[in-house]
PDB file of N, CA and C in Angstrom:
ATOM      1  N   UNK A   1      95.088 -51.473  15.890  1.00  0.00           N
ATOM      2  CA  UNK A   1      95.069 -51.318  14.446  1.00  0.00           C
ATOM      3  C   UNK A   1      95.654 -49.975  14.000  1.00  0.00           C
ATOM      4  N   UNK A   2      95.480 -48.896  14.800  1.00  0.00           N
ATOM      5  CA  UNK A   2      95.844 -47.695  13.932  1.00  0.00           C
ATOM      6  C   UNK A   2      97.303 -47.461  14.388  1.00  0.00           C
ATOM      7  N   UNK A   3      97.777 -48.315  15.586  1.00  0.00           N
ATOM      8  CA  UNK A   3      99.152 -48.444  15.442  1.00  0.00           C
ATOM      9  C   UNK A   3      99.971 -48.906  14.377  1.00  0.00           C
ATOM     10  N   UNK A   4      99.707 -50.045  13.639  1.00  0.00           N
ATOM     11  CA  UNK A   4      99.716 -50.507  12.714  1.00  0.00           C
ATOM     12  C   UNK A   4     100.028 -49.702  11.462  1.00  0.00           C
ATOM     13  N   UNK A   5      98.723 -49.340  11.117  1.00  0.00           N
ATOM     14  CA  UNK A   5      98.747 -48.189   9.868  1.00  0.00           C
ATOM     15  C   UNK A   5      99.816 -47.067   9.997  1.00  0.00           C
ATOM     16  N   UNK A   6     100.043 -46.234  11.026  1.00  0.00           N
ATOM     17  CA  UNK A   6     101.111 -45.832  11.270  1.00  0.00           C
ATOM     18  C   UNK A   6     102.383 -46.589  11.051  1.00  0.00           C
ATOM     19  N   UNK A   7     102.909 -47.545  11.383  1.00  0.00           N
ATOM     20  CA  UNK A   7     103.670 -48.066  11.428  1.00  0.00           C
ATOM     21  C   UNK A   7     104.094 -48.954   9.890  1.00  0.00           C
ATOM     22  N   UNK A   8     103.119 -48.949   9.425  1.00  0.00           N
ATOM     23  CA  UNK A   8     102.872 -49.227   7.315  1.00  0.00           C
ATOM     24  C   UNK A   8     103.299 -47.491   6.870  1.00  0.00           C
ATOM     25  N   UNK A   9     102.632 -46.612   7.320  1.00  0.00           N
ATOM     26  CA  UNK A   9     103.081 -45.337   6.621  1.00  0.00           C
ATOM     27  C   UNK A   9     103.821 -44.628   6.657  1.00  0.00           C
ATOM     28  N   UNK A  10     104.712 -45.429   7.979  1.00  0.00           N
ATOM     29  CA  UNK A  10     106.286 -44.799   8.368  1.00  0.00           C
ATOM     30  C   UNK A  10     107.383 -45.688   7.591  1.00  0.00           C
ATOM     31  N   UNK A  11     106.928 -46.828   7.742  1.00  0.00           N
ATOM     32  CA  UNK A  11     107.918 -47.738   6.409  1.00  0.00           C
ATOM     33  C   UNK A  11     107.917 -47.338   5.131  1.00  0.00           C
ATOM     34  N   UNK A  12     106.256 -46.783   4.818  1.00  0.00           N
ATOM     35  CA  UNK A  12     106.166 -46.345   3.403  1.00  0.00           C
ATOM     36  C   UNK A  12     106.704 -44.877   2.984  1.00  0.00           C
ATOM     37  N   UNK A  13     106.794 -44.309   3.886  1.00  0.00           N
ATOM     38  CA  UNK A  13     107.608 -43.271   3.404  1.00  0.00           C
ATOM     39  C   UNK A  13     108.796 -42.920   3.553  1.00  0.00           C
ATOM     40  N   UNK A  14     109.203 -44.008   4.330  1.00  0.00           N
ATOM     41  CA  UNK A  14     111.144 -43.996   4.475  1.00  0.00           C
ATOM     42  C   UNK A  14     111.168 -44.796   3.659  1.00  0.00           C
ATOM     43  N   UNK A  15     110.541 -45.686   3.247  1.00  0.00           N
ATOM     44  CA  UNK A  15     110.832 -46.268   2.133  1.00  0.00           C
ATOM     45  C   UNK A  15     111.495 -45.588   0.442  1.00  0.00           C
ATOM     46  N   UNK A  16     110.335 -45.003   0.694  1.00  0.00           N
ATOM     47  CA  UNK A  16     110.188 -43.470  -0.981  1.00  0.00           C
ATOM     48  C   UNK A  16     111.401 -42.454  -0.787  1.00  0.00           C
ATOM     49  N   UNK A  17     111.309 -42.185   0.824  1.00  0.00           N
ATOM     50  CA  UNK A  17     112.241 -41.205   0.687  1.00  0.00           C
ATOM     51  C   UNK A  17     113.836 -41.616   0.555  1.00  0.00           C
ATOM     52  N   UNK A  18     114.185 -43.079   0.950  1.00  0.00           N
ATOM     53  CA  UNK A  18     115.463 -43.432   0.918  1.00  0.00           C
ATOM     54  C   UNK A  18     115.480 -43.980  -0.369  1.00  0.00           C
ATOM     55  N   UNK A  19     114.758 -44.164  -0.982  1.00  0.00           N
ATOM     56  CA  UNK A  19     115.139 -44.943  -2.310  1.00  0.00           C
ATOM     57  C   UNK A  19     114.940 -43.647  -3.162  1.00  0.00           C
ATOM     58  N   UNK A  20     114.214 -42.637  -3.129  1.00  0.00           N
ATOM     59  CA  UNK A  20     114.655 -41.146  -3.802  1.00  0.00           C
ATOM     60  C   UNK A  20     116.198 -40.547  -3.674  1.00  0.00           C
ATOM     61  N   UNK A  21     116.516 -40.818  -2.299  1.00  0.00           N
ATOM     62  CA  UNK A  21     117.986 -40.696  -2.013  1.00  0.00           C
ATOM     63  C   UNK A  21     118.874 -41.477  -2.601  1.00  0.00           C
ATOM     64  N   UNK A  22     118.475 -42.403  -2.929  1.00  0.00           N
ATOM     65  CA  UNK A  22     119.604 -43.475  -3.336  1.00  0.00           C
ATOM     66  C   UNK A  22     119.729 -43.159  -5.131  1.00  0.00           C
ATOM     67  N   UNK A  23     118.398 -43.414  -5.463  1.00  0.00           N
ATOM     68  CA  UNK A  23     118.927 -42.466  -7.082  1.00  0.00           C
ATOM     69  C   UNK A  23     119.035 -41.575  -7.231  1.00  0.00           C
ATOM     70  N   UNK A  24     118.873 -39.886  -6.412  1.00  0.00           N
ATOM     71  CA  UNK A  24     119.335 -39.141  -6.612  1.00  0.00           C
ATOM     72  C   UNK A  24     120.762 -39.307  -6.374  1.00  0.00           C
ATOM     73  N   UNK A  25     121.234 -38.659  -5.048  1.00  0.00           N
ATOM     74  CA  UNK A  25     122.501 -39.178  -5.062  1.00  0.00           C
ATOM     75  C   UNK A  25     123.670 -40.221  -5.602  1.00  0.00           C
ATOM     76  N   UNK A  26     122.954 -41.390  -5.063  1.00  0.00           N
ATOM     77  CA  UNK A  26     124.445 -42.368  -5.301  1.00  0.00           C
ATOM     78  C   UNK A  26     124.377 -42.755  -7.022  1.00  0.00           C
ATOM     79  N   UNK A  27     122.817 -43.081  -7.746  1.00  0.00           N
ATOM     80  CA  UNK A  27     123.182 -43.450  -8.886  1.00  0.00           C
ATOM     81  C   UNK A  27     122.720 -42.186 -10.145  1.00  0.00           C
ATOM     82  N   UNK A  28     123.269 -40.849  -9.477  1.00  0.00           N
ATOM     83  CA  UNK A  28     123.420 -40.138 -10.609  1.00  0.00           C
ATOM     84  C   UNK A  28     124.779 -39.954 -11.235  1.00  0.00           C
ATOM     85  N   UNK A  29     125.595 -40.153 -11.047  1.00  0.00           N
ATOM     86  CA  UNK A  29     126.403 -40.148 -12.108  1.00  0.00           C
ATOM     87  C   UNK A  29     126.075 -41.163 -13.021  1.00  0.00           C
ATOM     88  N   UNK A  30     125.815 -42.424 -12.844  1.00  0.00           N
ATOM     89  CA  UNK A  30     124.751 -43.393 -13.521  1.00  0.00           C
ATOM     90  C   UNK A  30     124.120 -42.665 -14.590  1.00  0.00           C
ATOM     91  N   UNK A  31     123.492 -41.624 -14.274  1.00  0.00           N
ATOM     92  CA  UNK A  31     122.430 -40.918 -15.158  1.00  0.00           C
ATOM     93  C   UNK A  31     122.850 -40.288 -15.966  1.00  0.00           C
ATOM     94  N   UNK A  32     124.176 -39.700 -15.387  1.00  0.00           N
ATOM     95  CA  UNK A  32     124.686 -38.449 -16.318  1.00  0.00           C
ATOM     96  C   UNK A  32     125.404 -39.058 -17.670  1.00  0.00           C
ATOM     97  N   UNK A  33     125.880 -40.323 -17.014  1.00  0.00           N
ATOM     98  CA  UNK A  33     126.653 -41.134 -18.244  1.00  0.00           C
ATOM     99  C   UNK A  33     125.403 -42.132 -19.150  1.00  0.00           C
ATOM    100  N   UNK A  34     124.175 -42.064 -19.345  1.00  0.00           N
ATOM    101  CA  UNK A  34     123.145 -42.671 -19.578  1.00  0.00           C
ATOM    102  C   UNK A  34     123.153 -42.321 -21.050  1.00  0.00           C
ATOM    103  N   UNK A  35     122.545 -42.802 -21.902  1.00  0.00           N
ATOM    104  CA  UNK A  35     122.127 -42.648 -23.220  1.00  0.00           C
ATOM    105  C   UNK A  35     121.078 -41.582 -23.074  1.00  0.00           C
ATOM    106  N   UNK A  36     120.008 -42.340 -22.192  1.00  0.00           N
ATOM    107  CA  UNK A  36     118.580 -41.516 -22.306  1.00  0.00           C
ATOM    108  C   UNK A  36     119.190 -39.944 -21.777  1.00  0.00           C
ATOM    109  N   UNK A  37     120.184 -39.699 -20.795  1.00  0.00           N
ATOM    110  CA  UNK A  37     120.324 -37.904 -20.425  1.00  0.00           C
ATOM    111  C   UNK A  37     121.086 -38.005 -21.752  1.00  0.00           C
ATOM    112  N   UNK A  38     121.932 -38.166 -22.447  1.00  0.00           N
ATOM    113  CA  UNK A  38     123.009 -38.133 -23.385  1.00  0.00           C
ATOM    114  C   UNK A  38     121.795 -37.056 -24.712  1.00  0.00           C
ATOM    115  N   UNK A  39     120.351 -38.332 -25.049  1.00  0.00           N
ATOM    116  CA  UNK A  39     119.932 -37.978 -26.496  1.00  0.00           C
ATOM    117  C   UNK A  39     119.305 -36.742 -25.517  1.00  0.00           C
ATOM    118  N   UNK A  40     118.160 -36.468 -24.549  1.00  0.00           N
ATOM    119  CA  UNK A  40     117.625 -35.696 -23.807  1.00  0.00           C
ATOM    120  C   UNK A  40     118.235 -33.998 -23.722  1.00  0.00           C
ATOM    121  N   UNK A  41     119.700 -34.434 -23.627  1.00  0.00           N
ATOM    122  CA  UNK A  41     120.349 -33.413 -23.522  1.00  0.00           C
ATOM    123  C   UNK A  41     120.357 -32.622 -24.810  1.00  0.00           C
ATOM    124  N   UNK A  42     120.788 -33.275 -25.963  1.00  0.00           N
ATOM    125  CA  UNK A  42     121.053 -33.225 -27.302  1.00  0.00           C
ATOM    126  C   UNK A  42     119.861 -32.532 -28.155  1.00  0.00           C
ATOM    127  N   UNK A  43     118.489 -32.941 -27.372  1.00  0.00           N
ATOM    128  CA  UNK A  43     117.272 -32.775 -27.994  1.00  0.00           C
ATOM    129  C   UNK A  43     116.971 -31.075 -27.621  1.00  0.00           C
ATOM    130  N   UNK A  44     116.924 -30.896 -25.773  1.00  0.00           N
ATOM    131  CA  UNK A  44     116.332 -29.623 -25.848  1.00  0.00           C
ATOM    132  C   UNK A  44     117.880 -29.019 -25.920  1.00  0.00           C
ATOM    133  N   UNK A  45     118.945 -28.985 -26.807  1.00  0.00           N
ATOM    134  CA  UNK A  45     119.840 -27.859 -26.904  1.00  0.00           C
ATOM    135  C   UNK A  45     119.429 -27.656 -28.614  1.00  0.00           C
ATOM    136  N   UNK A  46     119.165 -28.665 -28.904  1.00  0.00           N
ATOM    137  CA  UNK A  46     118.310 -27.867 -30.478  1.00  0.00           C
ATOM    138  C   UNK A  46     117.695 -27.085 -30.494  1.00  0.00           C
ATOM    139  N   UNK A  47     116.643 -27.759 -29.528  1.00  0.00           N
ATOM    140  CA  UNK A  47     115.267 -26.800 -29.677  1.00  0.00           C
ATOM    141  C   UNK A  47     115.660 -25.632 -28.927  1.00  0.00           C
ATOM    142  N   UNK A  48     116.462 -25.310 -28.340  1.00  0.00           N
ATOM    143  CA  UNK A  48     116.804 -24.093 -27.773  1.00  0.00           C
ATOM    144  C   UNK A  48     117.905 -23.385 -28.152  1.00  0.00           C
ATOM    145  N   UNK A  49     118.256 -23.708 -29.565  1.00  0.00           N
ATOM    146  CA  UNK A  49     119.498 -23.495 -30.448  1.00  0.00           C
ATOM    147  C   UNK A  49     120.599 -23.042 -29.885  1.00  0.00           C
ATOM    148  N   UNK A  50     120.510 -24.208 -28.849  1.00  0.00           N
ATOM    149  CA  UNK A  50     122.105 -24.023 -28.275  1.00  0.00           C
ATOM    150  C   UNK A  50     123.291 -24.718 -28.401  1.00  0.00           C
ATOM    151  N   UNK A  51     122.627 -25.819 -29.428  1.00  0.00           N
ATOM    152  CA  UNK A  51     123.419 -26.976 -30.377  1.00  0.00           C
ATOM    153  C   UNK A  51     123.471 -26.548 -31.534  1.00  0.00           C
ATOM    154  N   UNK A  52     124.827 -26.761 -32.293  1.00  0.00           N
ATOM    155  CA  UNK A  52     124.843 -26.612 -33.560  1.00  0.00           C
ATOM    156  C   UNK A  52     125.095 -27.829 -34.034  1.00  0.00           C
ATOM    157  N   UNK A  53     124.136 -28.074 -35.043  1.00  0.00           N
ATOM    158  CA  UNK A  53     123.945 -29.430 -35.907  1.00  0.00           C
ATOM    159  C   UNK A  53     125.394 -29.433 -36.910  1.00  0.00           C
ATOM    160  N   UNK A  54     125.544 -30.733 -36.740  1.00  0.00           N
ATOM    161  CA  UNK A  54     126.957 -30.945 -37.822  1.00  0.00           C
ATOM    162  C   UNK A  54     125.902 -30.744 -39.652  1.00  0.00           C
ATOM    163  N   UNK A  55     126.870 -30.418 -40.591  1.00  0.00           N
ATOM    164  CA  UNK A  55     126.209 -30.375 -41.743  1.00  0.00           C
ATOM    165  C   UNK A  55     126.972 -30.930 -42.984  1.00  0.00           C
ATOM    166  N   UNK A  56     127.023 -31.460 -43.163  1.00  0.00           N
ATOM    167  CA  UNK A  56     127.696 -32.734 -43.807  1.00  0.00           C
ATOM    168  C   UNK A  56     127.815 -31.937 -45.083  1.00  0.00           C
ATOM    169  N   UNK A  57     128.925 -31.455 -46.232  1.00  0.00           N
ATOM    170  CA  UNK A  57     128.960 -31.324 -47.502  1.00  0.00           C
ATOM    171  C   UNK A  57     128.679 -32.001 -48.234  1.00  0.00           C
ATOM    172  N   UNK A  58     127.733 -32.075 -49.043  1.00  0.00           N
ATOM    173  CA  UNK A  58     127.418 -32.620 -50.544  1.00  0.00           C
ATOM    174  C   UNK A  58     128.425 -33.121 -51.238  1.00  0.00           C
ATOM    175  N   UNK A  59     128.856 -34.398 -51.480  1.00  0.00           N
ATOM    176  CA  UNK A  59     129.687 -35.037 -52.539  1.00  0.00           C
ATOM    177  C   UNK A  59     129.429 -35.154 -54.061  1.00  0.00           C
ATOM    178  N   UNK A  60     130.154 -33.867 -54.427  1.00  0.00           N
ATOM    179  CA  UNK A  60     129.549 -33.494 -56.155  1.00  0.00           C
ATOM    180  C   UNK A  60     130.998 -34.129 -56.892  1.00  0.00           C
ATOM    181  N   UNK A  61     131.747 -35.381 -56.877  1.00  0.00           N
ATOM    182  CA  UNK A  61     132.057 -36.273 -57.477  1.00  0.00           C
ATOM    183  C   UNK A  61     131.423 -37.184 -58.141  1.00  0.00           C
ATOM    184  N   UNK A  62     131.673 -37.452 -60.073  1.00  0.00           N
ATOM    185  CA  UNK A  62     130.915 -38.151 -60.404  1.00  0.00           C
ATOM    186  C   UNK A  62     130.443 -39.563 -59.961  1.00  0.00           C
ATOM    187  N   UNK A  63     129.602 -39.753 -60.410  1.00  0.00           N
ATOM    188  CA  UNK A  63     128.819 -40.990 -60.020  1.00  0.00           C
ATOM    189  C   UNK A  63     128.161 -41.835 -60.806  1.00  0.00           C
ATOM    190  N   UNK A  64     128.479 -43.211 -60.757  1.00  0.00           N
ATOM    191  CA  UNK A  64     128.427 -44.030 -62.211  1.00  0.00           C
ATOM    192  C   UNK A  64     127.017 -45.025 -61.689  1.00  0.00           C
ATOM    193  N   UNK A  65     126.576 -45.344 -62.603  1.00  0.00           N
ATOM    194  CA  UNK A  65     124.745 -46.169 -62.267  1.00  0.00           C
ATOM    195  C   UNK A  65     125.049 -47.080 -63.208  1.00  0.00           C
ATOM    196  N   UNK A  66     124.843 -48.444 -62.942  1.00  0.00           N
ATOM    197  CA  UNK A  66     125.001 -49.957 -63.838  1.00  0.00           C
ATOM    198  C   UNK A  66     123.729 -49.725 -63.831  1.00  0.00           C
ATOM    199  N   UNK A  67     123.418 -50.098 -65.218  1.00  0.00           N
ATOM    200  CA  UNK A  67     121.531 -50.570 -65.478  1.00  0.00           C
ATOM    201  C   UNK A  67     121.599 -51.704 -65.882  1.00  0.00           C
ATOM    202  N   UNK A  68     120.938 -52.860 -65.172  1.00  0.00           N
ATOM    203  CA  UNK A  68     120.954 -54.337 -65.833  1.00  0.00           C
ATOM    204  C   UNK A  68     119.283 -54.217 -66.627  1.00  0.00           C
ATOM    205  N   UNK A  69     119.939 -55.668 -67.235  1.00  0.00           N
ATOM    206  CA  UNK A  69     118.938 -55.349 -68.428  1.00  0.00           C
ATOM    207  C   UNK A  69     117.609 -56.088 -67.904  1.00  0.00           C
ATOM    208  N   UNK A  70     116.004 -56.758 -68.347  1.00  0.00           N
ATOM    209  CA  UNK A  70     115.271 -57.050 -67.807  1.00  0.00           C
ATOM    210  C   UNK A  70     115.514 -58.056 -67.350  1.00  0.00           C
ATOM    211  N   UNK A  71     116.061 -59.435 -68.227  1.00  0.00           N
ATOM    212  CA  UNK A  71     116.518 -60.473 -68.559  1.00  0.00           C
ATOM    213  C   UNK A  71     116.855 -60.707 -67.277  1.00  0.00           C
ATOM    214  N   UNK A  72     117.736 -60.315 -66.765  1.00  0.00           N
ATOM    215  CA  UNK A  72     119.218 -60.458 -65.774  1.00  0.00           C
ATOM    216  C   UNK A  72     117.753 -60.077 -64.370  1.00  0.00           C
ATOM    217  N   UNK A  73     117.403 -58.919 -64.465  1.00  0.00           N
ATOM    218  CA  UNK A  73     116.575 -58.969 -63.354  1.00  0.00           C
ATOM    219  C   UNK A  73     115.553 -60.270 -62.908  1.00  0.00           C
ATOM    220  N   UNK A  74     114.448 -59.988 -64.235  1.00  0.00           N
ATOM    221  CA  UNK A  74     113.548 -61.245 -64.242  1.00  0.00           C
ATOM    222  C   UNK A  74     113.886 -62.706 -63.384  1.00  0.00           C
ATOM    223  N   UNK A  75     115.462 -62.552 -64.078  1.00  0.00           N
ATOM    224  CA  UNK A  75     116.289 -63.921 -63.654  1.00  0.00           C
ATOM    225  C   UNK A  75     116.564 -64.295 -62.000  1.00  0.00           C
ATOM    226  N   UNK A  76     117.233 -62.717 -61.387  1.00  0.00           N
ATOM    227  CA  UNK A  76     117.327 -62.706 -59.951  1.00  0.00           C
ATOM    228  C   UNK A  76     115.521 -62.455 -59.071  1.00  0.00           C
ATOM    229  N   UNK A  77     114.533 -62.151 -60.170  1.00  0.00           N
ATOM    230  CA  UNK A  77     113.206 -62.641 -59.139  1.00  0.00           C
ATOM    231  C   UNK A  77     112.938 -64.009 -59.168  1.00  0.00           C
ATOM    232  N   UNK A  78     113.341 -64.500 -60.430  1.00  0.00           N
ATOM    233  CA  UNK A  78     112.989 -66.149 -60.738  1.00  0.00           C
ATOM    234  C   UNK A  78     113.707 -66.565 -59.340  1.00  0.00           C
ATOM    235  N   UNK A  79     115.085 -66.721 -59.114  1.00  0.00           N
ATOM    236  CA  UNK A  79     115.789 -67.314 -58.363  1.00  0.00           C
ATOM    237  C   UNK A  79     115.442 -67.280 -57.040  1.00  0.00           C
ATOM    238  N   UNK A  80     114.713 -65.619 -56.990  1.00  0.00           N
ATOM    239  CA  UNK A  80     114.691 -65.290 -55.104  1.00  0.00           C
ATOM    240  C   UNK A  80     112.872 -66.548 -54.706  1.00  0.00           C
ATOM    241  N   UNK A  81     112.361 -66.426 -55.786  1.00  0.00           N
ATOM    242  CA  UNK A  81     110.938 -67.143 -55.367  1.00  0.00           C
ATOM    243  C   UNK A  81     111.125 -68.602 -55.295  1.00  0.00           C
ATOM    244  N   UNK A  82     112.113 -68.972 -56.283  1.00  0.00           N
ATOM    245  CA  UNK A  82     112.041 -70.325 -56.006  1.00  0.00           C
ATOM    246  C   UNK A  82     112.789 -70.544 -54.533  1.00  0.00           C
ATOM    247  N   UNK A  83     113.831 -69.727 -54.369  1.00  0.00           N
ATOM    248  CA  UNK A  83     114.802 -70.352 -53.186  1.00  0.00           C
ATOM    249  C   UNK A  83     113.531 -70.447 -51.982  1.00  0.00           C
ATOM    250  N   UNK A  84     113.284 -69.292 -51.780  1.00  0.00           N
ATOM    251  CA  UNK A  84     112.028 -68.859 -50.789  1.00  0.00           C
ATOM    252  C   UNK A  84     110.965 -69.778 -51.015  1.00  0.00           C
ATOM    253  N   UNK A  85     110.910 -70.747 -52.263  1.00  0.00           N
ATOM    254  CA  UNK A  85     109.487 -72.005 -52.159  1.00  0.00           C
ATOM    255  C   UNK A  85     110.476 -73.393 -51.461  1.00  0.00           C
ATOM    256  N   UNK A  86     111.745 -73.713 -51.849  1.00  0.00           N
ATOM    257  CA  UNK A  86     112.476 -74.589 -51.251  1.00  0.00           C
ATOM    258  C   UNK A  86     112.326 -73.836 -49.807  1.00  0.00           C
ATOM    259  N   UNK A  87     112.656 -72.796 -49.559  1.00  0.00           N
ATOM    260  CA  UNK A  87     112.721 -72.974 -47.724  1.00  0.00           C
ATOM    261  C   UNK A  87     111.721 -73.392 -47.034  1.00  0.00           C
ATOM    262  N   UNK A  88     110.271 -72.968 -47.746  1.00  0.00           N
ATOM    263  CA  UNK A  88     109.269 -73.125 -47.234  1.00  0.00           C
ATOM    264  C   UNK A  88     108.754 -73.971 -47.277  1.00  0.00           C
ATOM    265  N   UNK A  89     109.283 -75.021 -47.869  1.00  0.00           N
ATOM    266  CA  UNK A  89     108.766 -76.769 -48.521  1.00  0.00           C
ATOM    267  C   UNK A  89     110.043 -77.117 -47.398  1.00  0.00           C
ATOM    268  N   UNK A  90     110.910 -77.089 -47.178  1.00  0.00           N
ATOM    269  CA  UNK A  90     111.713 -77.628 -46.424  1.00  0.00           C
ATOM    270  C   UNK A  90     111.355 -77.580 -45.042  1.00  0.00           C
ATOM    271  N   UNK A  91     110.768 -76.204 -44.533  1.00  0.00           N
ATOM    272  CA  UNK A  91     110.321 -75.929 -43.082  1.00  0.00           C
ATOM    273  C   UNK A  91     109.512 -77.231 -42.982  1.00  0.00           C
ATOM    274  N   UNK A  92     108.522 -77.774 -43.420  1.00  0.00           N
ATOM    275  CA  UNK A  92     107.565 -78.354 -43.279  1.00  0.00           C
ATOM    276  C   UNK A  92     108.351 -79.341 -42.351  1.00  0.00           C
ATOM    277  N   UNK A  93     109.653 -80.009 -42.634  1.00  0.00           N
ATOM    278  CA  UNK A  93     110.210 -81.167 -42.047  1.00  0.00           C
ATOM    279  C   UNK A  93     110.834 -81.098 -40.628  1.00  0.00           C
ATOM    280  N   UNK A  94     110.610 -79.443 -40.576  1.00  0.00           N
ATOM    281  CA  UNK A  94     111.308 -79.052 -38.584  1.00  0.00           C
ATOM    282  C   UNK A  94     110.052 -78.790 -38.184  1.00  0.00           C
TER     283      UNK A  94
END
């Protein structure tokens, strides 16, 4: 038996240790091209203000606002409840 166990804890740790090898090595470039290192990276160079944040200028071109009147609204809630009571009267038949 305690040959055994030996022989479970020598598999189990060539096990760990070759499959540590295998993602370190072979599938890190894998990693480096990853999203998760990509945002990771992105995150502590903020916090360590070694990123400079893009800062987008303010667009102070005028800007025009349609106001519909109640009527016209009222009208597009009328429409959205009924469509939404037909779908839901219709589900009944699938």
């Amino acid at each position: 038996m305690p040959r055994f166990i030996r022989a479970v804890s020598f598999v189990t740790i060539a096990t760990v240790i070759g499959t540590s090898y295998y993602y370190y090595a072979v599938k890190r470039p894998l990693y480096k091209e990853s999203e998760w290192y990509r945002v990771s990276t992105q995150t502590s160079g903020i916090i360590n203000r070694k990123l400079e944040l893009p800062v987008e200028s303010a667009d102070t071109s005028m800007q025009e606002y349609v106001v519909r009147s109640n009527k016209e609204t009222m009208k597009d809630i009328w429409n959205e409840q009924i469509r939404s009571a037909v779908g839901w009267i219709y589900s009944w038949s699938h």
